[in-house]
C-alpha atoms as a PDB file:
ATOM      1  CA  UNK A   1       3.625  22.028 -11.273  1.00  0.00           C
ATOM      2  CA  UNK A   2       0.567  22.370  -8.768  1.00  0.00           C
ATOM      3  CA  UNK A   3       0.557  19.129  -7.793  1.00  0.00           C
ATOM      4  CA  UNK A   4       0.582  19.243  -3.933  1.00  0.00           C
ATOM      5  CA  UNK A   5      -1.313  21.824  -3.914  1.00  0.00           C
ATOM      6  CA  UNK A   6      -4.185  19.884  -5.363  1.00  0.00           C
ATOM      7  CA  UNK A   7      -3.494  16.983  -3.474  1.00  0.00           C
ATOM      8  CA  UNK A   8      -3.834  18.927  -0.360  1.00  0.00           C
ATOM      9  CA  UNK A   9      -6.961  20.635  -1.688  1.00  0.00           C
ATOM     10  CA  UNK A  10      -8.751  17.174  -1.799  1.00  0.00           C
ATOM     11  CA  UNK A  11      -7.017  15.942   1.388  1.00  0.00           C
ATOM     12  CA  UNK A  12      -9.029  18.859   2.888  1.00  0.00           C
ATOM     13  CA  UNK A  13     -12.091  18.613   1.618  1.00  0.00           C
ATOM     14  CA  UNK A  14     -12.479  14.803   3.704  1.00  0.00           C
ATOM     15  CA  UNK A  15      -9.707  14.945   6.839  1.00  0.00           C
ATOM     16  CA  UNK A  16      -9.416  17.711   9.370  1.00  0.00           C
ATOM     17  CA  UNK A  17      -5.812  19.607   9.019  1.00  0.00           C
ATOM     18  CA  UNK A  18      -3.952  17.641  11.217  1.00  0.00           C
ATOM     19  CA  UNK A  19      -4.666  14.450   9.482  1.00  0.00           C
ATOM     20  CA  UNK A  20      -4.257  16.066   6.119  1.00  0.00           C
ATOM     21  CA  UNK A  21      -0.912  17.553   6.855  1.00  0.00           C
ATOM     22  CA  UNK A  22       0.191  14.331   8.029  1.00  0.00           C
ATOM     23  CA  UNK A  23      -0.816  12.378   5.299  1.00  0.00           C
ATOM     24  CA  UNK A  24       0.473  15.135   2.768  1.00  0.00           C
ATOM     25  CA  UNK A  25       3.966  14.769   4.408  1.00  0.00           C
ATOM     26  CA  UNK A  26       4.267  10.854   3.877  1.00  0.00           C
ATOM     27  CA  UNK A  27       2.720  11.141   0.728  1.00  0.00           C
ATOM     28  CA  UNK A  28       5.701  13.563  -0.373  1.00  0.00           C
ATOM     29  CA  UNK A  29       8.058  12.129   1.620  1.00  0.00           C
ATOM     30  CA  UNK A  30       7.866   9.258  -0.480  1.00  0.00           C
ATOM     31  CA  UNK A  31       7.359  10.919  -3.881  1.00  0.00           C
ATOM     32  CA  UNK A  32      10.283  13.213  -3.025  1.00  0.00           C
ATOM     33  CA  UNK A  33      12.506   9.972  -2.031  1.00  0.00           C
ATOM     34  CA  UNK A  34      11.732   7.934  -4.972  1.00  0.00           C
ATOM     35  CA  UNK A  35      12.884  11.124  -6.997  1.00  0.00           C
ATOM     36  CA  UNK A  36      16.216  10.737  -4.662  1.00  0.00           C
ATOM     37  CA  UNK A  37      16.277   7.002  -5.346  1.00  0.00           C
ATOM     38  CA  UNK A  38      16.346   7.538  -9.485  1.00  0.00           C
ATOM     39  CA  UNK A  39      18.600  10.283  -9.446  1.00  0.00           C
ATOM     40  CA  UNK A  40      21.139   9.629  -7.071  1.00  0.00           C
ATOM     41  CA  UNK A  41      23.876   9.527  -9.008  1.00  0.00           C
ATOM     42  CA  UNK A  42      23.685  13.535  -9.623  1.00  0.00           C
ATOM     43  CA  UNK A  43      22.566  14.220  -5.865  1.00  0.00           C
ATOM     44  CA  UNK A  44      25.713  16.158  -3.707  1.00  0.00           C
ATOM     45  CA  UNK A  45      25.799  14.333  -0.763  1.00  0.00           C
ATOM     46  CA  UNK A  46      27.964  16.747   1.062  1.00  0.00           C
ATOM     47  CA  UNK A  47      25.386  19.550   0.503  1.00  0.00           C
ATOM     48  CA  UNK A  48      22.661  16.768   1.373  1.00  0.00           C
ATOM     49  CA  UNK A  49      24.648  16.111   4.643  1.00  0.00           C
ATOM     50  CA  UNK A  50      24.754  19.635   5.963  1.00  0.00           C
ATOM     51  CA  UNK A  51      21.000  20.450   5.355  1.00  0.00           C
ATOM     52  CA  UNK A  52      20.176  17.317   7.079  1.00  0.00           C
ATOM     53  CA  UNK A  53      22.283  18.715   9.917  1.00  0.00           C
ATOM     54  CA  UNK A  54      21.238  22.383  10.131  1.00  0.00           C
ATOM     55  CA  UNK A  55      17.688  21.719   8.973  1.00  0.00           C
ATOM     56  CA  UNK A  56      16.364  20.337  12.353  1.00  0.00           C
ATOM     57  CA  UNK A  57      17.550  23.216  14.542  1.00  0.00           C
ATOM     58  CA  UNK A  58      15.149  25.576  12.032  1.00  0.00           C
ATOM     59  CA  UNK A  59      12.272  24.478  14.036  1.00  0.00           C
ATOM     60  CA  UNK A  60      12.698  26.005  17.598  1.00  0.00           C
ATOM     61  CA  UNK A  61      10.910  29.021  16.445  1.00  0.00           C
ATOM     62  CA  UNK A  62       7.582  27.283  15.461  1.00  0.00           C
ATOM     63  CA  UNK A  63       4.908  27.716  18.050  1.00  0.00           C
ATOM     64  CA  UNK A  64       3.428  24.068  18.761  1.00  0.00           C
ATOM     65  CA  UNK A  65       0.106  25.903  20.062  1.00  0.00           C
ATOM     66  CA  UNK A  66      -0.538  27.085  16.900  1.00  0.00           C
ATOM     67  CA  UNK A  67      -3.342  25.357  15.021  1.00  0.00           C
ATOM     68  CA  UNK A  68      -4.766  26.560  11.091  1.00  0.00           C
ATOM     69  CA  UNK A  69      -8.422  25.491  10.094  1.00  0.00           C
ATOM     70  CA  UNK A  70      -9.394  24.674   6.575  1.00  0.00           C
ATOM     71  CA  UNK A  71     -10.038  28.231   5.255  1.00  0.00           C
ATOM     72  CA  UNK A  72      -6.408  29.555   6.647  1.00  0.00           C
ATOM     73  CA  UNK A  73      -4.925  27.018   4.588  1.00  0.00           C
ATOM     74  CA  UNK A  74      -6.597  26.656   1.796  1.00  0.00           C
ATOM     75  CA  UNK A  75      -6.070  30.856   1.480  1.00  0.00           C
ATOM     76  CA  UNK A  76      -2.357  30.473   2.031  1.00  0.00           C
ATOM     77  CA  UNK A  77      -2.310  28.446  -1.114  1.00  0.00           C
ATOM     78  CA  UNK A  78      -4.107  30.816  -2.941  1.00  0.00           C
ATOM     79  CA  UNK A  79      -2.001  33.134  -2.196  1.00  0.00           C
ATOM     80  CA  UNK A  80       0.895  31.148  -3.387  1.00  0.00           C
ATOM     81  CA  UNK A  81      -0.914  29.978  -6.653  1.00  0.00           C
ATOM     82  CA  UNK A  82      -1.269  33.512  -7.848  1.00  0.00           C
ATOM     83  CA  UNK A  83       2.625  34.814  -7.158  1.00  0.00           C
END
């Protein structure tokens, strides 16, 4: 159930967070879309079609100056580990 978590835990301990973060996104881009690939049959596209469309506009409110080191992240997750 942890599983990106402890992916991302050894993705930090040998890339900086940028190339981490990056590499954790393909990595479960592709895990999540081979999930979508097996199981299409039960996926509701319509659903599927709006968050594609709203989901994009979410991000205006992100601050691209923002930049988290090793320690902020790695306490955010455990943070989330223990809830």
């Amino acid at each position: 159930m942890a599983g990106g978590m402890v992916l991302l835990g050894v993705l930090l301990a040998y890339l900086d967070v940028a190339s981490a973060m990056i590499l954790f996104s393909i990595i479960q881009l592709f895990a999540n879309g081979g999930r979508v690939v097996a199981w299409r049959a039960y996926v509701l596209w319509p659903i599927f079609g709006r968050y594609v469309v709203v989901r994009p506009g979410i991000r205006r409110d992100v601050d691209d100056r923002f930049r988290a080191d090793k320690a902020m992240v790695l306490s955010r997750a455990r943070v989330v580990c223990r809830s």
